[in-house]
N, C-alpha and C. Protein backbone atom coordinates (compact mmCIF):
# COMPACT_ATOMS: atom_id res chain seq x y z
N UNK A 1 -79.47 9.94 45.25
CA UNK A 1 -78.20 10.43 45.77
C UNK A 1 -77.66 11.48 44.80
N UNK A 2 -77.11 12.44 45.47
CA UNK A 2 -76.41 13.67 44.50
C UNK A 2 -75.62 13.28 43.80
N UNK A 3 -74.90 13.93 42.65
CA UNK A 3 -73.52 13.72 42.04
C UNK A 3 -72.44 14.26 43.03
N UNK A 4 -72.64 14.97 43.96
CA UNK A 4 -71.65 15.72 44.57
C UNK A 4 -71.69 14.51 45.92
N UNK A 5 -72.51 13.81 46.48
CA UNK A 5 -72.44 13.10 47.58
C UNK A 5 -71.81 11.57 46.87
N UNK A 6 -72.55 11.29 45.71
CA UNK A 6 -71.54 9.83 45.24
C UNK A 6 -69.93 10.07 44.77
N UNK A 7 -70.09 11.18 44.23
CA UNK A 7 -68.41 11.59 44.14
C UNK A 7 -67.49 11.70 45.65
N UNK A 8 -68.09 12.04 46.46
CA UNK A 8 -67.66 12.32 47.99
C UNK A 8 -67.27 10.51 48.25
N UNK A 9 -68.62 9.79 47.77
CA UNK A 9 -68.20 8.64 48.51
C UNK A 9 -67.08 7.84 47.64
N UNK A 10 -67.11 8.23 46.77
CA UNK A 10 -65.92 7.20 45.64
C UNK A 10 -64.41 7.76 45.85
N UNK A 11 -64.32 8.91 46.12
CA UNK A 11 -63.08 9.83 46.77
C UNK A 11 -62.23 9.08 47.93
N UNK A 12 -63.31 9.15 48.96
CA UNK A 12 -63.21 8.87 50.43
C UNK A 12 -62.91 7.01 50.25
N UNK A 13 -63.67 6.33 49.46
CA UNK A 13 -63.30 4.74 49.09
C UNK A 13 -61.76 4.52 48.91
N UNK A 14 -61.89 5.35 47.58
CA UNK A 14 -60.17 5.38 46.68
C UNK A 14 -59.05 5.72 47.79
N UNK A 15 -59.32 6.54 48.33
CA UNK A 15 -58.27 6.75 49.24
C UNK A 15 -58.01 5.92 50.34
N UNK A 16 -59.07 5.31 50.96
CA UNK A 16 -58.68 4.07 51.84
C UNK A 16 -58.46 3.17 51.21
N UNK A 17 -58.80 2.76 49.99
CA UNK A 17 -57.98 1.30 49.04
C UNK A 17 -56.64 1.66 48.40
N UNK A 18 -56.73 2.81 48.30
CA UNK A 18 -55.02 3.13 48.12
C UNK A 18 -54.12 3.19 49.18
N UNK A 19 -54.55 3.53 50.03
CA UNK A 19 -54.15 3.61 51.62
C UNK A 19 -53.88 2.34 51.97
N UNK A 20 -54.80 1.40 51.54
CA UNK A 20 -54.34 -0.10 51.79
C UNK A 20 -53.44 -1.18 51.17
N UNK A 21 -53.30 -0.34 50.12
CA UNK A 21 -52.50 -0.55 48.84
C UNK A 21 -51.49 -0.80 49.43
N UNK A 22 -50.57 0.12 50.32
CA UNK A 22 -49.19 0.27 50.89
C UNK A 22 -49.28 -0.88 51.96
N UNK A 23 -50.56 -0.84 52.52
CA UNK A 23 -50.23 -1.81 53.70
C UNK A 23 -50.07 -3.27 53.24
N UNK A 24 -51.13 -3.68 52.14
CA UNK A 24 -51.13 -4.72 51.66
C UNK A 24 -49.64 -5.76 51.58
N UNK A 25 -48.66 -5.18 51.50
CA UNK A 25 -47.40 -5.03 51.17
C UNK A 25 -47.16 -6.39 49.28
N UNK A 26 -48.11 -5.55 48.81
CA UNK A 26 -47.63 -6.47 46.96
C UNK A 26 -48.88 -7.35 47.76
N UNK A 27 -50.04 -7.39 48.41
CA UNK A 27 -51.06 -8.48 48.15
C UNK A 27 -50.54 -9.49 49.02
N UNK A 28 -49.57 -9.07 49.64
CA UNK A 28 -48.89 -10.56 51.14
C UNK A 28 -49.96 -10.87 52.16
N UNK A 29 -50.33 -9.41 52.55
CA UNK A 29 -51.21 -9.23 53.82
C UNK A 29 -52.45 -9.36 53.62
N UNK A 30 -53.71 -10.26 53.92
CA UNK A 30 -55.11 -10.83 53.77
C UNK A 30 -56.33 -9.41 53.82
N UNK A 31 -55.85 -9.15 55.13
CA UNK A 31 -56.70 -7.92 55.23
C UNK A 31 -56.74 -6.35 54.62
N UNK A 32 -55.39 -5.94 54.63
CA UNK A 32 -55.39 -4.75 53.60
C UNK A 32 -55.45 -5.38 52.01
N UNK A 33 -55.53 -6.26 51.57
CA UNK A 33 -55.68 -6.84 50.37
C UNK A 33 -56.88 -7.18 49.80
N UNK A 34 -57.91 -7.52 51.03
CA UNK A 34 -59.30 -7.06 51.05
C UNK A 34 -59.65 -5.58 50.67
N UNK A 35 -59.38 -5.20 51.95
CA UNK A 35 -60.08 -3.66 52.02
C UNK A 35 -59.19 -2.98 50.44
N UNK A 36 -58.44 -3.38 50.31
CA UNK A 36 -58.07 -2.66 48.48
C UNK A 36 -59.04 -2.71 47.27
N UNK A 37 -59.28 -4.52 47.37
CA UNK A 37 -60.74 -5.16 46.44
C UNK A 37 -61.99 -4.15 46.89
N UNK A 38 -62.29 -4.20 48.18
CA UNK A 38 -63.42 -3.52 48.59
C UNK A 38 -63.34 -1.82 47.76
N UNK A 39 -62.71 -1.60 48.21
CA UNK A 39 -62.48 -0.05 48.35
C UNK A 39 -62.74 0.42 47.22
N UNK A 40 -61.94 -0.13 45.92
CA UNK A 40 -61.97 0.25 45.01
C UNK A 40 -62.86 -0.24 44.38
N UNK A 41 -63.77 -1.58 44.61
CA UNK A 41 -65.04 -1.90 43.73
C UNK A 41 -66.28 -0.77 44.24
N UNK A 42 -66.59 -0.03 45.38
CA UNK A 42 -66.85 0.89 46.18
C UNK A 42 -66.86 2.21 44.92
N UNK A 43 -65.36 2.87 45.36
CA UNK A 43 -65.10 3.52 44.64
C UNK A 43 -65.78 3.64 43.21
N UNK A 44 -65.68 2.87 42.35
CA UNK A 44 -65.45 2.71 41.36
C UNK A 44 -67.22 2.74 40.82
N UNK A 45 -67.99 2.32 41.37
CA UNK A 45 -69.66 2.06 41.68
C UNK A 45 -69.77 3.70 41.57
N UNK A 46 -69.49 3.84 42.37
CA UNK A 46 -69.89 5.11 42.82
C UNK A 46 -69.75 6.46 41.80
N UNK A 47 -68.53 6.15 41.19
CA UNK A 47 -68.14 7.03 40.30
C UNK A 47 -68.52 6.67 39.08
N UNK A 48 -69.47 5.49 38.74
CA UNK A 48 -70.12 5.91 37.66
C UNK A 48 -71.23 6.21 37.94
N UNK A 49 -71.80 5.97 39.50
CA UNK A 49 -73.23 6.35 39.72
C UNK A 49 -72.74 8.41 39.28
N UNK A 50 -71.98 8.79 39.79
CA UNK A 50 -71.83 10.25 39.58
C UNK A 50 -72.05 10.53 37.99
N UNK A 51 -71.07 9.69 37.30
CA UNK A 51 -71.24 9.87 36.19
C UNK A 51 -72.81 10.25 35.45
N UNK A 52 -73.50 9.79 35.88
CA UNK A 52 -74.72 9.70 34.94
C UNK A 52 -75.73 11.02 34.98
N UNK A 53 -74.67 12.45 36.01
CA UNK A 53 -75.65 13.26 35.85
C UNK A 53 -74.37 14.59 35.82
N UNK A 54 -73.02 14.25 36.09
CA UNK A 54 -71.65 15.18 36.02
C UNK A 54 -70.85 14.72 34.76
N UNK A 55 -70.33 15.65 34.35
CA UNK A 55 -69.69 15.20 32.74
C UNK A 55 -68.41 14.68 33.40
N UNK A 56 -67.99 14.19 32.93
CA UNK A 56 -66.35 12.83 32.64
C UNK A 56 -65.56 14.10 33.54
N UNK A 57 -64.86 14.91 32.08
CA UNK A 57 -63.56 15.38 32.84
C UNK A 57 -63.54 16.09 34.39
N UNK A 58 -65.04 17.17 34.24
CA UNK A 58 -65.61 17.41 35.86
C UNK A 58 -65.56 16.73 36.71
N UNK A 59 -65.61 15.33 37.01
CA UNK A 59 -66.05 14.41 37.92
C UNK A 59 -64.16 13.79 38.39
N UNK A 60 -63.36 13.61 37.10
CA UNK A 60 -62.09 13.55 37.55
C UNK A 60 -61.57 13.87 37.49
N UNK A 61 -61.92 15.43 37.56
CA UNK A 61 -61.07 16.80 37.86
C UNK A 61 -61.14 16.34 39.64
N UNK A 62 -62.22 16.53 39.89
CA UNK A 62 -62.33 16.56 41.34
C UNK A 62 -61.94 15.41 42.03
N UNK A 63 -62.36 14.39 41.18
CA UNK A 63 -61.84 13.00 41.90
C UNK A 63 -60.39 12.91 42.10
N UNK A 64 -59.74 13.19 41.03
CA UNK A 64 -57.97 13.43 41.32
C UNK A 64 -57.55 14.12 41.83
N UNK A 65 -58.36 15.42 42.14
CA UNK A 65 -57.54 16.21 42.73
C UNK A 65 -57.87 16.12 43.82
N UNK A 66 -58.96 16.15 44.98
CA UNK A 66 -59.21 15.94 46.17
C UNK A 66 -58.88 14.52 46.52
N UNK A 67 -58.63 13.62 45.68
CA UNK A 67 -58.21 12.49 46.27
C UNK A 67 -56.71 12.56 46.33
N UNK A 68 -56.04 13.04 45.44
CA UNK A 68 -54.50 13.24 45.89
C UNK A 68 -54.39 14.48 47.11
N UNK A 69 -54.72 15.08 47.42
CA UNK A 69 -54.78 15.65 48.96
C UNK A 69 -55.31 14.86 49.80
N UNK A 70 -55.95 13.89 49.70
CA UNK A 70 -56.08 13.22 51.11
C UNK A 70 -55.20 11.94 51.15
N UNK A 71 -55.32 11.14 49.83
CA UNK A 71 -53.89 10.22 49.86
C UNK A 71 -52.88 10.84 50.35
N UNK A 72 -52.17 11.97 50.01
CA UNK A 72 -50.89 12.68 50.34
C UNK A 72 -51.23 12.65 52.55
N UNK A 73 -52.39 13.22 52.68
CA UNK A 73 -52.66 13.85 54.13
C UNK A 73 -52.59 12.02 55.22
N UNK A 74 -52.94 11.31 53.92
CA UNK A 74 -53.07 9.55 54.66
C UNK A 74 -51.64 8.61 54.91
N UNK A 75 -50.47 9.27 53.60
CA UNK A 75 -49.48 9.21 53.26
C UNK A 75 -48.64 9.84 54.53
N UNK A 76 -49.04 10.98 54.47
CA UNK A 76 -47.98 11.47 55.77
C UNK A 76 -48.23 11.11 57.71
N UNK A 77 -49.49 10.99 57.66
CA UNK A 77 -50.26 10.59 59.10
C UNK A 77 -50.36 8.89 59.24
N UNK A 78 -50.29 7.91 58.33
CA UNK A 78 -50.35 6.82 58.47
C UNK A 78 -49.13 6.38 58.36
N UNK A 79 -47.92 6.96 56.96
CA UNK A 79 -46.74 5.82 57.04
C UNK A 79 -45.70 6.88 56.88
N UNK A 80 -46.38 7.89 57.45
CA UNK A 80 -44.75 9.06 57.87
C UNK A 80 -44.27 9.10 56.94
N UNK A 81 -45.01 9.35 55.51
CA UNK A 81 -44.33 9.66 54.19
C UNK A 81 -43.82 11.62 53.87
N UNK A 82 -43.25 12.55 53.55
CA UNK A 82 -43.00 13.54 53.79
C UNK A 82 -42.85 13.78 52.33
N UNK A 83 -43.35 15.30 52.36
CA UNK A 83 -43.10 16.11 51.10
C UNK A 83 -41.88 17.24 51.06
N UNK A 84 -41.81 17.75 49.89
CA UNK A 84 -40.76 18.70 49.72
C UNK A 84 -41.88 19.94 49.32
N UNK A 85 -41.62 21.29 49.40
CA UNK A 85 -42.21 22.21 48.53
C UNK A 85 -42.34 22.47 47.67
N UNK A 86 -41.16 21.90 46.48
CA UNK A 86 -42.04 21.73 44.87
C UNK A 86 -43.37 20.79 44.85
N UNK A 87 -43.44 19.51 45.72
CA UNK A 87 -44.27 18.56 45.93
C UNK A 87 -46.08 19.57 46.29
N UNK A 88 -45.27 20.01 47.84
CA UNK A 88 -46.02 20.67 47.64
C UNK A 88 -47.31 21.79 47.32
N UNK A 89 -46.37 22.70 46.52
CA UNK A 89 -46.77 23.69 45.84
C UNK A 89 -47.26 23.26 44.70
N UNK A 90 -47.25 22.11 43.95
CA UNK A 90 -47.88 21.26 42.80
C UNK A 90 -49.01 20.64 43.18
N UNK A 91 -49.20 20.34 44.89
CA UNK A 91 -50.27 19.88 44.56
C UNK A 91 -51.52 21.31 45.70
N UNK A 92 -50.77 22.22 45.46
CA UNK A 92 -51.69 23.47 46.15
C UNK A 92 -52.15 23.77 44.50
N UNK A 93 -51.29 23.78 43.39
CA UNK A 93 -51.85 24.45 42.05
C UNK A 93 -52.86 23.23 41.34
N UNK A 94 -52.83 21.94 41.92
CA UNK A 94 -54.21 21.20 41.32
C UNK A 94 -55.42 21.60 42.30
N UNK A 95 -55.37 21.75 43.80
CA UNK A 95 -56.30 22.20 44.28
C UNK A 95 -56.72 23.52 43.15
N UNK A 96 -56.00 24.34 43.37
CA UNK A 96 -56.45 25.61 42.50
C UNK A 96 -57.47 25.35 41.29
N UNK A 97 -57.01 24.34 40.36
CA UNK A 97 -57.03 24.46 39.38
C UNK A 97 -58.69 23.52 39.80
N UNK A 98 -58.77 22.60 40.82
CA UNK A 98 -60.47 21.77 40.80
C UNK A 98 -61.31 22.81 41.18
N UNK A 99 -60.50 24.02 42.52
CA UNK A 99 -61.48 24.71 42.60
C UNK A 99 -61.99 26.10 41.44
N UNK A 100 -61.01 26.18 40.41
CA UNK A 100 -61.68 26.90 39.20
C UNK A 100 -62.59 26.62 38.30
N UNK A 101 -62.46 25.34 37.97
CA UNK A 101 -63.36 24.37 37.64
C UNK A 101 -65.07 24.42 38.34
N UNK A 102 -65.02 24.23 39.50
CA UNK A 102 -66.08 23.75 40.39
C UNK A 102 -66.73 25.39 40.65
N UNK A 103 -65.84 26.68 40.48
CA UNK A 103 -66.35 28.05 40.80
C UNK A 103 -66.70 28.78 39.57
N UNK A 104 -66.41 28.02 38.18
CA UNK A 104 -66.37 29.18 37.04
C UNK A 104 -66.39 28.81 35.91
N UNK A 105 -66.65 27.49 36.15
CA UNK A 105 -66.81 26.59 34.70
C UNK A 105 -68.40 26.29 34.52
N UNK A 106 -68.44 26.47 33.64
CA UNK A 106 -70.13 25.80 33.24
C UNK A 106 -70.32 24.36 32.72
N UNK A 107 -69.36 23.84 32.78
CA UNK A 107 -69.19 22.34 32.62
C UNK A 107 -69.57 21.67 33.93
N UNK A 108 -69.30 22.22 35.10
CA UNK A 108 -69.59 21.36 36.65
C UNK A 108 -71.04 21.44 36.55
N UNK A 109 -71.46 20.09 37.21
CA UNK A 109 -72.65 20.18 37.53
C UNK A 109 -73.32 20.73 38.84
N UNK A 110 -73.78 22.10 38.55
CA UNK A 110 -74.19 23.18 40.04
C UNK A 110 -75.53 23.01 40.40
């Protein structure tokens, strides 16, 4: 498996166990309290399987930053959570900043 496809899958994990996080409501609810355990033991696999061929800060450059755009995109489509434009425009300048990284750094693994 790639570093770029196990990072994809530990992204896509994190964000549905965080996603479940909210539903869980504090660990009350059985099933989003699962899928949180799941998600993030998932996650978490995965992102050291990446690890072993993408350096550290590369791997959660991207992991934080594409995962806070889709938490935020899961945030607003699942529990009608809403942003402001400092919000954001802060998180258009971390996109920026994974995709400088991933286009111009010699640290990513290409």
């Amino acid at each position: 498996m790639s570093a770029y496809l196990s990072l994809a899958i530990a992204i896509v994990a994190e964000v549905i166990a965080t996603t479940a996080l909210k539903s869980s409501q504090g660990f009350t609810r059985l099933l989003p309290g699962l899928i949180v355990v799941a998600g993030y033991g998932v996650s978490f696999y995965c992102l050291a399987l990446t690890l072993r061929t993408m350096p550290t800060s590369v791997a959660y450059a991207i992991w934080s930053g594409v995962g806070l755009v889709l938490i935020t995109l899961a945030a607003w489509l699942i529990h009608h959570q809403r942003l402001d434009w400092p919000a954001v425009a802060g998180i258009a300048l971390i996109v920026a900043g994974v995709m400088v990284i991933n286009l111009f750094s010699s640290s990513a693994a290409h």
